[in-house]
C-alpha atoms as a PDB file:
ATOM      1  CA  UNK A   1     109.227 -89.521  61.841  1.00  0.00           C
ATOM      2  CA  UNK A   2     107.370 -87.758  58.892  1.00  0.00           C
ATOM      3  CA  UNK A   3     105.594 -90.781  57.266  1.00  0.00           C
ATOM      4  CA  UNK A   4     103.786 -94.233  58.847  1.00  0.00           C
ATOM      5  CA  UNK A   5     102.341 -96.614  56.547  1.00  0.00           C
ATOM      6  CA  UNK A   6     100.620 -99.917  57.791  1.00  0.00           C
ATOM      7  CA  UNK A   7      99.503-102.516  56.453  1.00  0.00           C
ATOM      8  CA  UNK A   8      97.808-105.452  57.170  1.00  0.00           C
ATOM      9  CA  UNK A   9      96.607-108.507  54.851  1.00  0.00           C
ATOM     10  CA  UNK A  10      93.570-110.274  55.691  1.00  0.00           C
ATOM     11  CA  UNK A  11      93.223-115.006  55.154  1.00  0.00           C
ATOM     12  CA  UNK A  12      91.696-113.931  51.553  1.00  0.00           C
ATOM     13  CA  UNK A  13      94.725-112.087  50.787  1.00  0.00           C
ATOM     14  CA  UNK A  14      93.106-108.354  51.028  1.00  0.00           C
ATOM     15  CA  UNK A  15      95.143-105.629  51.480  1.00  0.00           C
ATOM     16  CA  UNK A  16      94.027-102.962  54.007  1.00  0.00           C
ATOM     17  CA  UNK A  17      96.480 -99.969  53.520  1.00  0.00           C
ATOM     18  CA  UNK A  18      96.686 -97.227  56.713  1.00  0.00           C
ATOM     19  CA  UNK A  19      98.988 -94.075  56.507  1.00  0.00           C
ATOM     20  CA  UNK A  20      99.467 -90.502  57.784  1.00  0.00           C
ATOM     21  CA  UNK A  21      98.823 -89.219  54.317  1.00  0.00           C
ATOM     22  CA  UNK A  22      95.631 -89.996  54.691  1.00  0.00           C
ATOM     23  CA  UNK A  23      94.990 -90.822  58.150  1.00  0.00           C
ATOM     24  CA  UNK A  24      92.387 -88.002  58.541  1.00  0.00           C
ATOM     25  CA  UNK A  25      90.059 -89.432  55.517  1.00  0.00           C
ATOM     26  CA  UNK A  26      86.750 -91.021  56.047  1.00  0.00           C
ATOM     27  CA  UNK A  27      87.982 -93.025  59.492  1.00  0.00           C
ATOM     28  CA  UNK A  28      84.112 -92.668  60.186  1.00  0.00           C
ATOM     29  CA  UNK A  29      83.637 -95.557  57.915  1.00  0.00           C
ATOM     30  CA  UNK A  30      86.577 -97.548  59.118  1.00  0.00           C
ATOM     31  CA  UNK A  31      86.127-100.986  61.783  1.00  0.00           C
ATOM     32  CA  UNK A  32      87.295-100.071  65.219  1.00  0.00           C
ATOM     33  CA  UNK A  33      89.937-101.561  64.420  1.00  0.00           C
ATOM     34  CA  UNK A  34      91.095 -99.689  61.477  1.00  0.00           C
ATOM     35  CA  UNK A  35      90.196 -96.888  63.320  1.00  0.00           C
ATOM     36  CA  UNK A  36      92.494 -97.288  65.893  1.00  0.00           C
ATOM     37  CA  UNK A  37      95.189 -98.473  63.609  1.00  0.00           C
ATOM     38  CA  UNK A  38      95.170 -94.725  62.480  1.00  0.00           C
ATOM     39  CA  UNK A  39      94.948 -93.059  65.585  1.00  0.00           C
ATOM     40  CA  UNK A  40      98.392 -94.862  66.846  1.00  0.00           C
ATOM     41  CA  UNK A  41      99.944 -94.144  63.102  1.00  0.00           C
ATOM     42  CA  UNK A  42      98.942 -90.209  63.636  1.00  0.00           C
ATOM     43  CA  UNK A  43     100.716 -90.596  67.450  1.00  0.00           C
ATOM     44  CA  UNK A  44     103.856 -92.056  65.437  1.00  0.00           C
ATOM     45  CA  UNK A  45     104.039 -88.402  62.935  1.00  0.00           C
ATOM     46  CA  UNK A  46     106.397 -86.182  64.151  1.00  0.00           C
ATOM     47  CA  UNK A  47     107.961 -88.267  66.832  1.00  0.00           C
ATOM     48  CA  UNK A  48     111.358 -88.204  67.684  1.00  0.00           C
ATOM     49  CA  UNK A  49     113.229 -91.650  67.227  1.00  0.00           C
ATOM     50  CA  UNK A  50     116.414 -92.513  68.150  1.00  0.00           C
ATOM     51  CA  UNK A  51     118.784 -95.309  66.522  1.00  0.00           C
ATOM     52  CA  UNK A  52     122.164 -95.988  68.242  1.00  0.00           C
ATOM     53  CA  UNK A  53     124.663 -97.304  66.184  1.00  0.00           C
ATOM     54  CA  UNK A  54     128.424 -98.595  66.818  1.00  0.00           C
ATOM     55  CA  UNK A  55     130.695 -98.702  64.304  1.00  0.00           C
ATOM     56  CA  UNK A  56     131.537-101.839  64.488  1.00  0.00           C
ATOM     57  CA  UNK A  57     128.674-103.537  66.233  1.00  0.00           C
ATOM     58  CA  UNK A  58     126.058-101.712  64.646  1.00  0.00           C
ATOM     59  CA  UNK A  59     122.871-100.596  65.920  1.00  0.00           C
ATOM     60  CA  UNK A  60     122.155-100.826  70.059  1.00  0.00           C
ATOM     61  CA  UNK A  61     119.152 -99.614  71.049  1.00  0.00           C
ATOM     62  CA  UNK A  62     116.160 -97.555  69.243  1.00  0.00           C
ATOM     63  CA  UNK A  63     113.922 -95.257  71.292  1.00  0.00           C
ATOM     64  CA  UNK A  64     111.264 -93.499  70.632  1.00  0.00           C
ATOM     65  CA  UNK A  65     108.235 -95.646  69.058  1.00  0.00           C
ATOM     66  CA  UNK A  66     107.031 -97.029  72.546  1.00  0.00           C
ATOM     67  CA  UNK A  67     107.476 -93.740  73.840  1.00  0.00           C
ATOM     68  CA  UNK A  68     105.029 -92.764  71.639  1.00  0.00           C
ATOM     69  CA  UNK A  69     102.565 -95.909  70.768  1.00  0.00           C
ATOM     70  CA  UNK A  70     102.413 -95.833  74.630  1.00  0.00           C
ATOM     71  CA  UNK A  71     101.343 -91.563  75.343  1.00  0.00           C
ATOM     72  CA  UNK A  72      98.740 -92.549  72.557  1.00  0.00           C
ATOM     73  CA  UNK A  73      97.263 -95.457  74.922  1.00  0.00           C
ATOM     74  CA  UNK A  74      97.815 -92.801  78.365  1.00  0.00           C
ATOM     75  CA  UNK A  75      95.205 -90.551  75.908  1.00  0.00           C
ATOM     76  CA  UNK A  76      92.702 -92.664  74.940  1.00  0.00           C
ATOM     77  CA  UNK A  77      92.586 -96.505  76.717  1.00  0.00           C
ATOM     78  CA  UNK A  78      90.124 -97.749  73.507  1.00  0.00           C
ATOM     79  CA  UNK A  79      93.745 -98.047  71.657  1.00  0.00           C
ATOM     80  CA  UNK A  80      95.306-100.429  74.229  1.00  0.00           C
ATOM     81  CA  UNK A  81      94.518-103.503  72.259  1.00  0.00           C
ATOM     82  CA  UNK A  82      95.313-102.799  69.355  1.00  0.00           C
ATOM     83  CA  UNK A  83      98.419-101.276  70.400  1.00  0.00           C
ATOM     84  CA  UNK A  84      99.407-105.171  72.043  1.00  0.00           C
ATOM     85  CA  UNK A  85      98.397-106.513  68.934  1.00  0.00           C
ATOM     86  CA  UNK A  86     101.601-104.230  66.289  1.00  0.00           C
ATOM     87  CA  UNK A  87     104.117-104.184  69.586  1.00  0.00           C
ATOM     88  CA  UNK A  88     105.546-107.483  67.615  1.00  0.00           C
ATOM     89  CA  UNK A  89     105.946-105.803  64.505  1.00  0.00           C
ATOM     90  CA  UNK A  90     106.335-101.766  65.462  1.00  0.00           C
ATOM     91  CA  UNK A  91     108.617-100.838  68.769  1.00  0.00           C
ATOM     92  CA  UNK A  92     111.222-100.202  69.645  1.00  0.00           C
ATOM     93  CA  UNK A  93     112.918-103.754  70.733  1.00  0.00           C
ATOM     94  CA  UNK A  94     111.264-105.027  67.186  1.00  0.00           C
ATOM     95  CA  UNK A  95     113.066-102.655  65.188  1.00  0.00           C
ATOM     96  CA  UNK A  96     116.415-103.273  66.580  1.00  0.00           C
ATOM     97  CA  UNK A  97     115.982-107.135  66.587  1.00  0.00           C
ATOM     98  CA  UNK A  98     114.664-106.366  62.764  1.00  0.00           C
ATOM     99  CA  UNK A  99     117.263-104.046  61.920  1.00  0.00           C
ATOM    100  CA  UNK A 100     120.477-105.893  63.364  1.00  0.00           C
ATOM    101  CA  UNK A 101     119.057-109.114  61.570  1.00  0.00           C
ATOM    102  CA  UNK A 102     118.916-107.019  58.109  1.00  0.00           C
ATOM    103  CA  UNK A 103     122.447-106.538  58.687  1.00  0.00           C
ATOM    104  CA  UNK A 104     122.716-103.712  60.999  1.00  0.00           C
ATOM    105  CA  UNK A 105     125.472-106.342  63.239  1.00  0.00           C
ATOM    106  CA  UNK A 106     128.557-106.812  63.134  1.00  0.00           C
ATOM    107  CA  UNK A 107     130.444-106.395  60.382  1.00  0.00           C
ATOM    108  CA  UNK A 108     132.010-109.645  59.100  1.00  0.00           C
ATOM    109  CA  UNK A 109     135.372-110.330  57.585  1.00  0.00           C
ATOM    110  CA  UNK A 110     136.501-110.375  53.976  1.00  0.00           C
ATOM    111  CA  UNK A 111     134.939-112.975  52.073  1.00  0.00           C
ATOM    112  CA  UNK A 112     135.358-114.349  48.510  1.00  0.00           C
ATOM    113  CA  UNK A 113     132.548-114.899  46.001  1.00  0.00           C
ATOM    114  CA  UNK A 114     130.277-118.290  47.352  1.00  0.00           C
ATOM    115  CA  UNK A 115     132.054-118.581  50.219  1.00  0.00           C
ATOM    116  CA  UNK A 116     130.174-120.120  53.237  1.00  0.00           C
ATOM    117  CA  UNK A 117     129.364-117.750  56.068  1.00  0.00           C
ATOM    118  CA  UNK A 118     126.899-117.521  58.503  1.00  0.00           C
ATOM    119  CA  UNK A 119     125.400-115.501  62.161  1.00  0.00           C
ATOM    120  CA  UNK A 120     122.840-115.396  64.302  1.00  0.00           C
ATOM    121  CA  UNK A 121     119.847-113.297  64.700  1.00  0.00           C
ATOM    122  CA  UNK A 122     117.454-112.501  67.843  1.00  0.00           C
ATOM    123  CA  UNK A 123     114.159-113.277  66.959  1.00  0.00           C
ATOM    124  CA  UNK A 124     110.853-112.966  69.226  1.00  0.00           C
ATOM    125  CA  UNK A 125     107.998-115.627  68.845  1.00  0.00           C
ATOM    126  CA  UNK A 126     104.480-114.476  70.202  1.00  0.00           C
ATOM    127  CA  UNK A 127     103.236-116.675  73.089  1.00  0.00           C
ATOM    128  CA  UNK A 128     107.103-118.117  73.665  1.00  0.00           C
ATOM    129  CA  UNK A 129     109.321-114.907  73.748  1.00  0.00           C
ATOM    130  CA  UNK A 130     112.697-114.425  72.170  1.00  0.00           C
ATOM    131  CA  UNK A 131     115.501-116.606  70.919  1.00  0.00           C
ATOM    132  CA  UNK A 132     118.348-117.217  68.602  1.00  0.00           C
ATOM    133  CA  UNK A 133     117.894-117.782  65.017  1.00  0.00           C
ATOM    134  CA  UNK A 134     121.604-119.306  63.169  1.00  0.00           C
ATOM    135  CA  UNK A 135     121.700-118.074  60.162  1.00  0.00           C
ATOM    136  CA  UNK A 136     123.473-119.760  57.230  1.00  0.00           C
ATOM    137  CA  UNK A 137     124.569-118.416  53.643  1.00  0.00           C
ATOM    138  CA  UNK A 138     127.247-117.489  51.317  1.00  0.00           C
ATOM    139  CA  UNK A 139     128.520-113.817  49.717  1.00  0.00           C
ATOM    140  CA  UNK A 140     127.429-113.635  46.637  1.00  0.00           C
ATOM    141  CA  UNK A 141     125.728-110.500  45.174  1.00  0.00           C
ATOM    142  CA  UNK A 142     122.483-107.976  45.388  1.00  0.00           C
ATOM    143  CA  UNK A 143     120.350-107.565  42.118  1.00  0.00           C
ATOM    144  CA  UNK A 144     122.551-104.484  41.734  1.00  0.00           C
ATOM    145  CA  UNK A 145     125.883-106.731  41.716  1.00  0.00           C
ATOM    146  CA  UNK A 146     126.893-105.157  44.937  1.00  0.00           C
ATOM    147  CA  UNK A 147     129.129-107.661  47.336  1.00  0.00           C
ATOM    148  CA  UNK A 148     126.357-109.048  49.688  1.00  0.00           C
ATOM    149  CA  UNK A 149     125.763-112.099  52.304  1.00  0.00           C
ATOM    150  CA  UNK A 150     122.868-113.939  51.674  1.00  0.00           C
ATOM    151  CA  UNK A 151     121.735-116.218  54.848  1.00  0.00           C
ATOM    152  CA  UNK A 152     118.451-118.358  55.665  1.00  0.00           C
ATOM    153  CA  UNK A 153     117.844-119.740  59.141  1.00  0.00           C
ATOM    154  CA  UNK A 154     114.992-121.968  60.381  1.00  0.00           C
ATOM    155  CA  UNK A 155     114.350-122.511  64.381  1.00  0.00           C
ATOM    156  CA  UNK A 156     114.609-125.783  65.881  1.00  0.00           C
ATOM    157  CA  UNK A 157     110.772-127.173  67.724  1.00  0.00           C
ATOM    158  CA  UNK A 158     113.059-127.364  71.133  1.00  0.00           C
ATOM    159  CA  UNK A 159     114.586-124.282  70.776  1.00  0.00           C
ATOM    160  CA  UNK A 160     115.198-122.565  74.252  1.00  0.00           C
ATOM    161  CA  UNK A 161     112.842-119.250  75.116  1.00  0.00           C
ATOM    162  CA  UNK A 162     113.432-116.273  77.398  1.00  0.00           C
ATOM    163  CA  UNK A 163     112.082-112.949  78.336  1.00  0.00           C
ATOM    164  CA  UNK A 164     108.044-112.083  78.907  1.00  0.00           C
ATOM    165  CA  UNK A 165     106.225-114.502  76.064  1.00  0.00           C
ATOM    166  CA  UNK A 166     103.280-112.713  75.187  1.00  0.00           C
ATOM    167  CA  UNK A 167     100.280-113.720  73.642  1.00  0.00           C
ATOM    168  CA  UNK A 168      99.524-115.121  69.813  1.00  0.00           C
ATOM    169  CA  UNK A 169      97.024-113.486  68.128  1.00  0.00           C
ATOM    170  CA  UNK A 170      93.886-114.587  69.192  1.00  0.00           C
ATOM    171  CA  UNK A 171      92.298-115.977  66.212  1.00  0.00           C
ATOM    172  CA  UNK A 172      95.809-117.612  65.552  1.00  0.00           C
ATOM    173  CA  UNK A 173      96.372-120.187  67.914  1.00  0.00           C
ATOM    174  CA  UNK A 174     100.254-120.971  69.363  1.00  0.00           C
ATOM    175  CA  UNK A 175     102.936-120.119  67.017  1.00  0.00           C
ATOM    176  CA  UNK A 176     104.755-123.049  65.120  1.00  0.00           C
ATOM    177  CA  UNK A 177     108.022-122.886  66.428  1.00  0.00           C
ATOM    178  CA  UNK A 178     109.956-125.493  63.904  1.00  0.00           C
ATOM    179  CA  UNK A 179     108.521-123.382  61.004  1.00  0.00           C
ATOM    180  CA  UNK A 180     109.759-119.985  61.859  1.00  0.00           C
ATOM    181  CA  UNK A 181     112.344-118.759  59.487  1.00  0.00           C
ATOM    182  CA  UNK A 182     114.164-116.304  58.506  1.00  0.00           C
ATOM    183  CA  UNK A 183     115.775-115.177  55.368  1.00  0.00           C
ATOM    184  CA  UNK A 184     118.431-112.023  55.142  1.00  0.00           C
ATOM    185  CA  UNK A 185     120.489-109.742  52.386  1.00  0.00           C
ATOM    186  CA  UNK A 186     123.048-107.391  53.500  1.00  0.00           C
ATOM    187  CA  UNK A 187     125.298-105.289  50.781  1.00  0.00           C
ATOM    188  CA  UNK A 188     128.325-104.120  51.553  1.00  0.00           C
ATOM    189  CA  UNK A 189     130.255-101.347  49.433  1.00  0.00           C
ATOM    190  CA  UNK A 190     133.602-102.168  50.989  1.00  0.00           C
ATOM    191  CA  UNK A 191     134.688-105.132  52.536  1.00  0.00           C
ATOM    192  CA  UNK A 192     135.691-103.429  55.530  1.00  0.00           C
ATOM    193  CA  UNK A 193     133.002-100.923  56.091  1.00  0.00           C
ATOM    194  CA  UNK A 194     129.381-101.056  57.342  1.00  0.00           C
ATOM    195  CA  UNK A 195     126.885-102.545  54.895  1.00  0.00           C
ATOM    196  CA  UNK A 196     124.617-100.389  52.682  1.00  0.00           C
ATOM    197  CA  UNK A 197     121.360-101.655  52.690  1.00  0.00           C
ATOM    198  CA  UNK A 198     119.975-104.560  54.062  1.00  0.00           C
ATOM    199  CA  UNK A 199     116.813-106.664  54.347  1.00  0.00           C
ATOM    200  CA  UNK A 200     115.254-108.978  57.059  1.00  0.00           C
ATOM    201  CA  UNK A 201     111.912-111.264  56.678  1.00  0.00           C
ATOM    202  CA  UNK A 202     110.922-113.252  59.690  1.00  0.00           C
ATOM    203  CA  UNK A 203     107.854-115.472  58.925  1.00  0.00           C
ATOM    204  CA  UNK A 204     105.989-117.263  61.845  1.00  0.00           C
ATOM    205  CA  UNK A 205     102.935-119.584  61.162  1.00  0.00           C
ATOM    206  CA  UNK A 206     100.391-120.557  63.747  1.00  0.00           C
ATOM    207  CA  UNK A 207      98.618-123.617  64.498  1.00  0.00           C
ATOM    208  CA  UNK A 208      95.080-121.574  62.883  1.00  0.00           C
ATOM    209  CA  UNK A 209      96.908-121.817  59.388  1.00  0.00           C
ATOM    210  CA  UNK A 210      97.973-118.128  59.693  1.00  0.00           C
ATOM    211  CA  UNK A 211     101.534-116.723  59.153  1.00  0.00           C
ATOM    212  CA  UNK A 212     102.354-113.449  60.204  1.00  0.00           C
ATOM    213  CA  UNK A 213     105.212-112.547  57.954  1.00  0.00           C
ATOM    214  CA  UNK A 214     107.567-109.221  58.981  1.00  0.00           C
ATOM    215  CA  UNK A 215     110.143-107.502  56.835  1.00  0.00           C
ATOM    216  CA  UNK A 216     112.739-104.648  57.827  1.00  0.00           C
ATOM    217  CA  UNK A 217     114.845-103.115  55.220  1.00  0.00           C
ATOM    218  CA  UNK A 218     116.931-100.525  55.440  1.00  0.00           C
ATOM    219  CA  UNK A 219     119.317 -98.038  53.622  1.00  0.00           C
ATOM    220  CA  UNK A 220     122.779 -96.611  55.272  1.00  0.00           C
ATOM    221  CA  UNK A 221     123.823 -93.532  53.720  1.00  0.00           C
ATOM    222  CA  UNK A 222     127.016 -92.019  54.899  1.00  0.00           C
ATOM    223  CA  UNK A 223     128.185 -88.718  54.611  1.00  0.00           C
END
């Protein structure tokens, strides 16, 4: 990795930006927070990640941010909450439930222009663990006019929950589980290929009134 930006937007809407460009700058000034949000983005620089990725089932696994969110912690303990408090949003298991959900799956069948079409997604809830999201939507096209499947999915308030749960953020309160949605745009170039860019937003409100809202994008190029 040769870049990290963070950033995180306060219940009055302010935007506090971190990144490695200038991770080095003033942190004297910073909460303890903030301070620590740049010490784990300067552990991120210059590590190795992996992304496995199938042809036809797209990506498997991703290594290499726990690896090194978690020597960070071994270093200095003072990081070890907030390091809990971004493994929802930056580690490994996120990134490949965020990048599969973008479109990073399996790669669907020939489709005319509105034609219904719809999958599932794996999504993770904080204080209830993970669970699948159906996703509904048509193909239709990108703001570019590329061929691309368009889907929306909202969990149901008895959906079913497995793996270790976790814990909301504190200030939150528990997570609203009929309000979680999720909203997705994949382009594909060919209809028989893998897609070439894609775009995932998973938005979770609490009982507090907050809403932590997460977005993965990314951009296939094939040589």
């Amino acid at each position: 990795m040769s870049r990290a930006l963070y950033e995180r937007r306060d219940g009055k809407g302010t935007v506090a930006t971190f990144t490695t460009e200038v991770v080095a700058a003033a942190t004297a000034t910073r909460s303890s927070a903030d301070a620590a949000s740049t010490r784990l983005l300067e552990a991120l620089r210059a590590a190795s990640l992996r992304i496995g990725l199938d042809a036809t089932n797209g990506v498997t696994s991703v290594e290499g941010i726990d690896r090194a969110l978690d020597a960070a912690v071994a270093s200095d303990a003072s990081l070890a909450d907030e390091r809990a408090a971004l493994r929802d949003v930056c580690s490994d298991d996120g990134w490949r439930r965020g990048l599969a959900a973008a479109g990073l799956c399996a790669i669907p069948g020939a489709a005319a222009a509105n034609e219904a079409a719809e999958r599932t997604a794996c999504v993770r809830v904080p204080g209830f663990g993970e669970t699948t999201m159906r996703l509904a939507g048509t193909c239709g096209a990108d703001e570019g006019g590329t061929p691309a499947f368009q889907f929306v999915g909202r969990l149901r308030g008895e959906a079913a929950f497995a793996g270790e749960p976790g814990a909301p953020p504190s200030i939150a309160g528990a997570a609203d589980v009929a309000g979680v949605t999720g909203d997705a745009t994949t382009s594909y170039p060919t209809h028989d290929g893998p897609p070439s860019q894609g775009e995932w937003t998973l938005t979770v409100p609490f009982a507090n009134g907050f809403v932590v809202k997460t977005t993965t994008k990314f951009t296939l190029v094939r040589k």
